[in-house]
PDB file of N, CA and C in Angstrom:
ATOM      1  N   UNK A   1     -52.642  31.399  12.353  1.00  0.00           N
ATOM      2  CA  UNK A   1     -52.525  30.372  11.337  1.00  0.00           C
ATOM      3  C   UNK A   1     -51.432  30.767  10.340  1.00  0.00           C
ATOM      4  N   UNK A   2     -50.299  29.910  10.002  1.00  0.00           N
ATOM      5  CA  UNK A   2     -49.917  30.007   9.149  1.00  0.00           C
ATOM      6  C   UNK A   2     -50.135  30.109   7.526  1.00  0.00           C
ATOM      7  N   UNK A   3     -49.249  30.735   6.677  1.00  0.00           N
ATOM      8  CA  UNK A   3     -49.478  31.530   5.752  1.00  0.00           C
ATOM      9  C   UNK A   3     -48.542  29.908   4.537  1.00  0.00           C
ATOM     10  N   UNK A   4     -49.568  28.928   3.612  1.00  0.00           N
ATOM     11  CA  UNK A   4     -48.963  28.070   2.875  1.00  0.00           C
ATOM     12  C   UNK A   4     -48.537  28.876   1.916  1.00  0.00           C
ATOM     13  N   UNK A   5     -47.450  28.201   1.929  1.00  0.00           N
ATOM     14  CA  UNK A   5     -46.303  28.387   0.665  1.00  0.00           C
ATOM     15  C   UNK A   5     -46.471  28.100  -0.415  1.00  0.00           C
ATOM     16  N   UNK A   6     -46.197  28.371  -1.251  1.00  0.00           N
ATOM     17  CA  UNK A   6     -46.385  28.316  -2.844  1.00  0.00           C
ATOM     18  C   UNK A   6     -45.372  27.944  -3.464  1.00  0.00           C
ATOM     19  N   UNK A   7     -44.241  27.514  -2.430  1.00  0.00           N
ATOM     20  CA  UNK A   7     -42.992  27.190  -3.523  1.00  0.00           C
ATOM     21  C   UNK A   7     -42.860  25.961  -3.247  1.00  0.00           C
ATOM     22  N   UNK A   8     -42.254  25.152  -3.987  1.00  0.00           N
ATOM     23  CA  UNK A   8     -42.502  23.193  -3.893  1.00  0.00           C
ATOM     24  C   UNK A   8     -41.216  23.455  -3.877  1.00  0.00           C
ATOM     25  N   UNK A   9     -40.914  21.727  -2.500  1.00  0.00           N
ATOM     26  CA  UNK A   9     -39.476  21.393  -2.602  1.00  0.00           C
ATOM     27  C   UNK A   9     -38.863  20.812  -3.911  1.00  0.00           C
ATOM     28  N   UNK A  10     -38.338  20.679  -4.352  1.00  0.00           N
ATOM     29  CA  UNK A  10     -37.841  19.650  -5.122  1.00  0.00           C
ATOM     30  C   UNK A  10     -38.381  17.930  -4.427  1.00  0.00           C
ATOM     31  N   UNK A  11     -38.727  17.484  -5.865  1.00  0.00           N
ATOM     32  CA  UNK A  11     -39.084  16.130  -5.451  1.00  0.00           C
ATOM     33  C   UNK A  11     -37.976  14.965  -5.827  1.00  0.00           C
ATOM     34  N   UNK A  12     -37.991  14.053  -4.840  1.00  0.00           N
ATOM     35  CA  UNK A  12     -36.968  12.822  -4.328  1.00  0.00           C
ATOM     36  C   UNK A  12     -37.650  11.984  -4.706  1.00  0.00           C
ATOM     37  N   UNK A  13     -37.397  11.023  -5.702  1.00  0.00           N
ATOM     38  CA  UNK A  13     -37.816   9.847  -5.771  1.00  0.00           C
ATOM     39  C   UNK A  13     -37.062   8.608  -5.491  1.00  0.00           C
ATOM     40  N   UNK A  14     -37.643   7.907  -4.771  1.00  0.00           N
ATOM     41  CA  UNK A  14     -36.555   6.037  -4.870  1.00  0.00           C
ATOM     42  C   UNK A  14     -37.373   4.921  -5.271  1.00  0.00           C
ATOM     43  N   UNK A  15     -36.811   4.510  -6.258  1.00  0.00           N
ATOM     44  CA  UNK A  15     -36.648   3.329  -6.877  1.00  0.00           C
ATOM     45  C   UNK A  15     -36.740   2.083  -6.116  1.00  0.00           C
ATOM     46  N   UNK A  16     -37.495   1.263  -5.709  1.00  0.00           N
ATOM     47  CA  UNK A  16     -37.218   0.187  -5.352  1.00  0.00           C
ATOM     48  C   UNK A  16     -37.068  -1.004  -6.239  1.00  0.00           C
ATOM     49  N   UNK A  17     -36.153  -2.009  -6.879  1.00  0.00           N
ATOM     50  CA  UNK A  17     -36.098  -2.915  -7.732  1.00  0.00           C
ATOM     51  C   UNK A  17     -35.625  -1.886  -9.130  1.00  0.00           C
ATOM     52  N   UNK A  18     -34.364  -2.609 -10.073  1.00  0.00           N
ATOM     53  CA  UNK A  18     -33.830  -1.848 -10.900  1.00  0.00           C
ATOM     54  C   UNK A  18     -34.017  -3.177 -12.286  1.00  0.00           C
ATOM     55  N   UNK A  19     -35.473  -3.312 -12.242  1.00  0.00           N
ATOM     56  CA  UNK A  19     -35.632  -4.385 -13.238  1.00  0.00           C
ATOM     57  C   UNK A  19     -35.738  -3.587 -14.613  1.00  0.00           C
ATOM     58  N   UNK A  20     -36.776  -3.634 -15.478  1.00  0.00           N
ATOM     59  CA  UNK A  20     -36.804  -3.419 -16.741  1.00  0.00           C
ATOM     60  C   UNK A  20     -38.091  -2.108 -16.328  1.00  0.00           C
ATOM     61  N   UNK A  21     -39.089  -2.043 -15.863  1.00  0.00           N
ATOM     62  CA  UNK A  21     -39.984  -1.039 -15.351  1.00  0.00           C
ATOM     63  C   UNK A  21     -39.028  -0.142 -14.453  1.00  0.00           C
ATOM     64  N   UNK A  22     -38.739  -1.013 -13.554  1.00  0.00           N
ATOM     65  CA  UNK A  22     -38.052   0.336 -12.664  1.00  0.00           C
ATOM     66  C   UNK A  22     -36.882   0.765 -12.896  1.00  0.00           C
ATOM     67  N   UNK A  23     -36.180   0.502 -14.192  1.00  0.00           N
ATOM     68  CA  UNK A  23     -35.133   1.629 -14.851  1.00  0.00           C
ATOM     69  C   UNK A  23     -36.046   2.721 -15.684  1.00  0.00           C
ATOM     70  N   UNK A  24     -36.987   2.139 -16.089  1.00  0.00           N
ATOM     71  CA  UNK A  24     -37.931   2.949 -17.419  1.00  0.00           C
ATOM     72  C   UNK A  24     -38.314   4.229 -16.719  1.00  0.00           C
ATOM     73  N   UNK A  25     -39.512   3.590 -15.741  1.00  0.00           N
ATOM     74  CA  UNK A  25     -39.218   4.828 -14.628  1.00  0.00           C
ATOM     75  C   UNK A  25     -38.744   5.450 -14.108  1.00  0.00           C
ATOM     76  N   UNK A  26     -37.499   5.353 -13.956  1.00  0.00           N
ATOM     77  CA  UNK A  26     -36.188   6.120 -13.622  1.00  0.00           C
ATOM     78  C   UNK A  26     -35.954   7.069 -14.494  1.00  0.00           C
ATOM     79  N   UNK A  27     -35.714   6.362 -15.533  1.00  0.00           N
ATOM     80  CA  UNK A  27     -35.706   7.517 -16.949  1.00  0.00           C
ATOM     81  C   UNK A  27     -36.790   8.147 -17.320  1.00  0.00           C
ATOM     82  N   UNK A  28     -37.880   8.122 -16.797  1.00  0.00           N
ATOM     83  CA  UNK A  28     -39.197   8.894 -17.545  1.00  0.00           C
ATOM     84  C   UNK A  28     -39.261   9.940 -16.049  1.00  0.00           C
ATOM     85  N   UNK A  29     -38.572  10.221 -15.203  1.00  0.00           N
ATOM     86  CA  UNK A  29     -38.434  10.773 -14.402  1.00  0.00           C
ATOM     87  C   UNK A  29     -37.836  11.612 -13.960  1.00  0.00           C
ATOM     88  N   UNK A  30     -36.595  11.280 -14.741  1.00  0.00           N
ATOM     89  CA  UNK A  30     -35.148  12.153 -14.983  1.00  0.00           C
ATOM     90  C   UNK A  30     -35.130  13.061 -16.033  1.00  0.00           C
ATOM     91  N   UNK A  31     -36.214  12.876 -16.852  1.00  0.00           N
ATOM     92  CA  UNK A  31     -36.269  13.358 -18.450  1.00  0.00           C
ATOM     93  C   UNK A  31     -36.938  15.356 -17.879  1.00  0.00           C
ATOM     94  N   UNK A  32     -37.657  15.395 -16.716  1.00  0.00           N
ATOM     95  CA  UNK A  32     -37.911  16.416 -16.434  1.00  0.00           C
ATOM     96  C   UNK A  32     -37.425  16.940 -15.538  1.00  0.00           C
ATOM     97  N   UNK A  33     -36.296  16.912 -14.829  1.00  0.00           N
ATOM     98  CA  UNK A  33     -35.587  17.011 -13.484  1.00  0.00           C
ATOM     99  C   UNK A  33     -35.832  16.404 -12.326  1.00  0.00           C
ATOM    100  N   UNK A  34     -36.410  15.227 -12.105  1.00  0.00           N
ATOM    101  CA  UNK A  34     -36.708  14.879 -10.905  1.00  0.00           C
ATOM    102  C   UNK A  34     -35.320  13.734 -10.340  1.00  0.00           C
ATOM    103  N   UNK A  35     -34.973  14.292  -9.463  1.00  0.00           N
ATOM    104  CA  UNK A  35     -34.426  13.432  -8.776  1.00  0.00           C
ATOM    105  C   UNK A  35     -34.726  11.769  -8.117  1.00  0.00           C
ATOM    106  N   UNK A  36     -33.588  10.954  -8.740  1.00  0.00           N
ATOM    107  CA  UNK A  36     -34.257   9.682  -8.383  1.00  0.00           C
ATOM    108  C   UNK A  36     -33.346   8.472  -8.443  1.00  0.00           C
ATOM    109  N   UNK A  37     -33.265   7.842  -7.125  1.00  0.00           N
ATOM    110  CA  UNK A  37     -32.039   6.614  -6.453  1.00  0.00           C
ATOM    111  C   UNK A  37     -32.750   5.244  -6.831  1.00  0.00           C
ATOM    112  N   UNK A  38     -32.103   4.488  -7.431  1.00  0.00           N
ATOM    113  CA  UNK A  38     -32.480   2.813  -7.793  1.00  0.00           C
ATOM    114  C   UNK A  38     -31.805   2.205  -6.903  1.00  0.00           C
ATOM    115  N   UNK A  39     -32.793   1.187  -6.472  1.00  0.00           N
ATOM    116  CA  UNK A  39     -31.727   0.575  -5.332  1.00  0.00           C
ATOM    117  C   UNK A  39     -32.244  -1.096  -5.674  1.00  0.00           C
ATOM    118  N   UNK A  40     -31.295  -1.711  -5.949  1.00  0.00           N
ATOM    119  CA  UNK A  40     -31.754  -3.261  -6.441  1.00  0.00           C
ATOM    120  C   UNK A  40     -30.306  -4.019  -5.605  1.00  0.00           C
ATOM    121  N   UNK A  41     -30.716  -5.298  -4.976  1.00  0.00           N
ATOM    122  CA  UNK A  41     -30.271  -5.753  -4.314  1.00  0.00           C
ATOM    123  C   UNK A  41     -29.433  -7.102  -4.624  1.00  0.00           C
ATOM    124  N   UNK A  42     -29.959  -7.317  -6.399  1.00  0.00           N
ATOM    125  CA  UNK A  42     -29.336  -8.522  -6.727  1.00  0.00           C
ATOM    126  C   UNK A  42     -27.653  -7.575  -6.812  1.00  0.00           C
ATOM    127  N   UNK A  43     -26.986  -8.486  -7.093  1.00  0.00           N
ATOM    128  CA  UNK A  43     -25.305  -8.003  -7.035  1.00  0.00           C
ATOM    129  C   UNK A  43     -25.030  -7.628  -8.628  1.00  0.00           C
ATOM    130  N   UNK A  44     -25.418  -8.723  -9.306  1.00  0.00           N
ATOM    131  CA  UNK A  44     -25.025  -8.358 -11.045  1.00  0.00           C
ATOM    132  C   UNK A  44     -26.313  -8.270 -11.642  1.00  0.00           C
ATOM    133  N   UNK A  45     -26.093  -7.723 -13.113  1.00  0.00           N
ATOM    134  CA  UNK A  45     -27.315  -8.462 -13.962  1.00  0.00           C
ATOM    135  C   UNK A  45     -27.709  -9.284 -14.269  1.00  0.00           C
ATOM    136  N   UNK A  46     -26.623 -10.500 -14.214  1.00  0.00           N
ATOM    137  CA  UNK A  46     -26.472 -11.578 -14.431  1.00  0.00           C
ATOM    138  C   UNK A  46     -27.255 -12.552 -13.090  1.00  0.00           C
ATOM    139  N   UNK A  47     -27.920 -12.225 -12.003  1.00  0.00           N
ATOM    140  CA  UNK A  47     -28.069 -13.003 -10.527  1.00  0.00           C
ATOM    141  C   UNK A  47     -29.294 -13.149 -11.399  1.00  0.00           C
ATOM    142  N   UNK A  48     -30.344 -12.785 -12.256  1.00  0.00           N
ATOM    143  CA  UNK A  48     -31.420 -13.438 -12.629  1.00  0.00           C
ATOM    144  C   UNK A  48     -31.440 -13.724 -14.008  1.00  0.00           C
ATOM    145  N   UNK A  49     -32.275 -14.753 -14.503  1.00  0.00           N
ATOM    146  CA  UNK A  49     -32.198 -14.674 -15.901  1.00  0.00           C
ATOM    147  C   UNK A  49     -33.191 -14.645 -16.745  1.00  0.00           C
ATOM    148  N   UNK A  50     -33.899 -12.729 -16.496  1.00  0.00           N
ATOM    149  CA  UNK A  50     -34.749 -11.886 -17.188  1.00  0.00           C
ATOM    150  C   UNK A  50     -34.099 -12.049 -18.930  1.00  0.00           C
ATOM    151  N   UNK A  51     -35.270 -11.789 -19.673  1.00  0.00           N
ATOM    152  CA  UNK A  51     -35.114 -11.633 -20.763  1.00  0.00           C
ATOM    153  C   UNK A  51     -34.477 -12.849 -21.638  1.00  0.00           C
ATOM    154  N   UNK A  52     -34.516 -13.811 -21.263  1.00  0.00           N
ATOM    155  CA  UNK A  52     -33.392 -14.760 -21.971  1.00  0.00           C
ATOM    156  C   UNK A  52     -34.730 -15.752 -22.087  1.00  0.00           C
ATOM    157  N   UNK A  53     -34.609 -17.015 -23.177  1.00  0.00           N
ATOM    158  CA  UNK A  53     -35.700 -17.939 -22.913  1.00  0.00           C
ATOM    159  C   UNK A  53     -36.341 -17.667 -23.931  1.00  0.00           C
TER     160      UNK A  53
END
């Protein structure tokens, strides 16, 4: 039987959707070293019209 390790990889996080939560999270994530990719599919900020109204 193998002998578990005690040392952690570094953790990868991805982002799915780069709305108003999933930037926040991005940043509350980054604030301690964690690595982490946003991936949002609209083209501008402008393709929805969050926050306005």
């Amino acid at each position: 039987m193998k002998a578990m390790s005690t040392e952690r990889s570094p953790l990868h996080v991805i982002v799915a959707g780069g709305g108003i939560a999933g930037l926040c999270l991005a940043q509350g994530l980054r604030a301690p070293g964690i690595d982490v990719q946003i991936h949002e599919r609209d083209g501008s900020p402008a393709a929805r019209a969050q926050g306005t109204g």
